[in-house]
Protein backbone atom coordinates (compact mmCIF):
# COMPACT_ATOMS: atom_id res chain seq x y z
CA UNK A 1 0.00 0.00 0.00
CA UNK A 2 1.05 3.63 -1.09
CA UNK A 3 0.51 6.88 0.86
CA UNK A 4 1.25 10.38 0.86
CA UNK A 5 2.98 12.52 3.87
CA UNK A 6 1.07 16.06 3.80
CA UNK A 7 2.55 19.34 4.99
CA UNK A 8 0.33 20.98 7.16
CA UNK A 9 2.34 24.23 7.90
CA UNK A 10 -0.28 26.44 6.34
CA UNK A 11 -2.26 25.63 9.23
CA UNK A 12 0.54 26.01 11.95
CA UNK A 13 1.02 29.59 10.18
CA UNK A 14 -2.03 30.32 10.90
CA UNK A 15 -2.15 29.39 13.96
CA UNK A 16 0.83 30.84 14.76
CA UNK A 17 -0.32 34.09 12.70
CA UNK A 18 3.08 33.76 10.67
CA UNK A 19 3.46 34.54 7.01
CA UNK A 20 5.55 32.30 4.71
CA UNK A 21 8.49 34.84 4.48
CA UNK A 22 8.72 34.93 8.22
CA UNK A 23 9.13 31.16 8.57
CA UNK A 24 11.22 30.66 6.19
CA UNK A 25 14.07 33.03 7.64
CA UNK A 26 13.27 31.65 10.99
CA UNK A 27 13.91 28.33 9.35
CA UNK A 28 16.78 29.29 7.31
CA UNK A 29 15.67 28.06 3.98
CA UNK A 30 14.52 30.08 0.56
CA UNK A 31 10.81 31.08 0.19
CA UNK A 32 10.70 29.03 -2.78
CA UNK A 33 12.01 25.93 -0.58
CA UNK A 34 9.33 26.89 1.91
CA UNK A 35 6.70 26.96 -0.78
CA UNK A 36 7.71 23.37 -2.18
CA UNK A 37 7.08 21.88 1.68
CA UNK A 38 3.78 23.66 2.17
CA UNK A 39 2.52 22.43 -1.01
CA UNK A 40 3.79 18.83 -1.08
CA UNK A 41 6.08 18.77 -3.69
CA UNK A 42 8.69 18.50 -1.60
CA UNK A 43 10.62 14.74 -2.05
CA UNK A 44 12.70 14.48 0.98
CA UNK A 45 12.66 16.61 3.99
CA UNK A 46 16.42 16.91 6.49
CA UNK A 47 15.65 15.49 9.96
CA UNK A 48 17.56 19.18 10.73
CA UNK A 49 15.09 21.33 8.44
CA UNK A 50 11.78 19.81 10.41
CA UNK A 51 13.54 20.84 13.76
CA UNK A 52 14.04 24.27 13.18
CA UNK A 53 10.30 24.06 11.88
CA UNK A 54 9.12 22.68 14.72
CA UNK A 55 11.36 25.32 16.89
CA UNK A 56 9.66 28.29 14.60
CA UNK A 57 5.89 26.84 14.66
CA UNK A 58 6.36 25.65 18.61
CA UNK A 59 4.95 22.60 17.38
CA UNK A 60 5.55 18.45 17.16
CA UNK A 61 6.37 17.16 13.33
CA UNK A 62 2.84 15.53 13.91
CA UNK A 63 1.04 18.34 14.06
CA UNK A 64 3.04 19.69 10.88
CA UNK A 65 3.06 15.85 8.97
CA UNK A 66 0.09 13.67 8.37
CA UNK A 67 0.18 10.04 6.79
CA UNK A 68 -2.89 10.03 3.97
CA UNK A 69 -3.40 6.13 2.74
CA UNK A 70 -3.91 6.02 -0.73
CA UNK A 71 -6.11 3.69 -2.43
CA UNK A 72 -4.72 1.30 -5.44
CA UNK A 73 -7.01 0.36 -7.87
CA UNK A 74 -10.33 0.66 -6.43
CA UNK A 75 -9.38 -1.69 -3.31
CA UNK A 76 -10.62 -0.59 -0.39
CA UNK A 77 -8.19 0.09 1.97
CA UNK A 78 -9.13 -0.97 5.53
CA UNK A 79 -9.86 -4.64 4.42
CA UNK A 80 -7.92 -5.13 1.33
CA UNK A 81 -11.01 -6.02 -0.70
């Protein structure tokens, strides 16, 4: 089975009342970089990078990353069938 990892820091910026820009130099990365995470496009993530996320948002990676399941082929995904 395949999923997808979703970025939920559009919803800790809000939260947070934080704007992109500010984030990202909190972070340390490019705006553009910071774009790419918040819309999922993003590949691979450092370990380092969610830290200082987590440090700027005063959050847990779980309440920036969610696991979606995603279904194959029609199957329905809780029993296989």
């Amino acid at each position: 089975m395949e999923g997808d990892i979703i970025f939920n820091i559009d919803v800790m910026l809000a939260k947070r009342k934080m704007s992109v820009t500010e984030l990202a130099d909190k972070v340390g990365i490019t705006v553009t970089n910071m774009s790419i995470l918040k819309t999922g496009k993003a590949k691979a993530i450092k370990v380092s990078t969610l830290a200082k996320l987590c440090e700027a948002l005063e959050c847990q990676p779980g309440d920036i990353l969610e696991y979606k399941p995603v279904e194959k082929d029609g199957n329905d995904i809780k029993s296989g069938k």
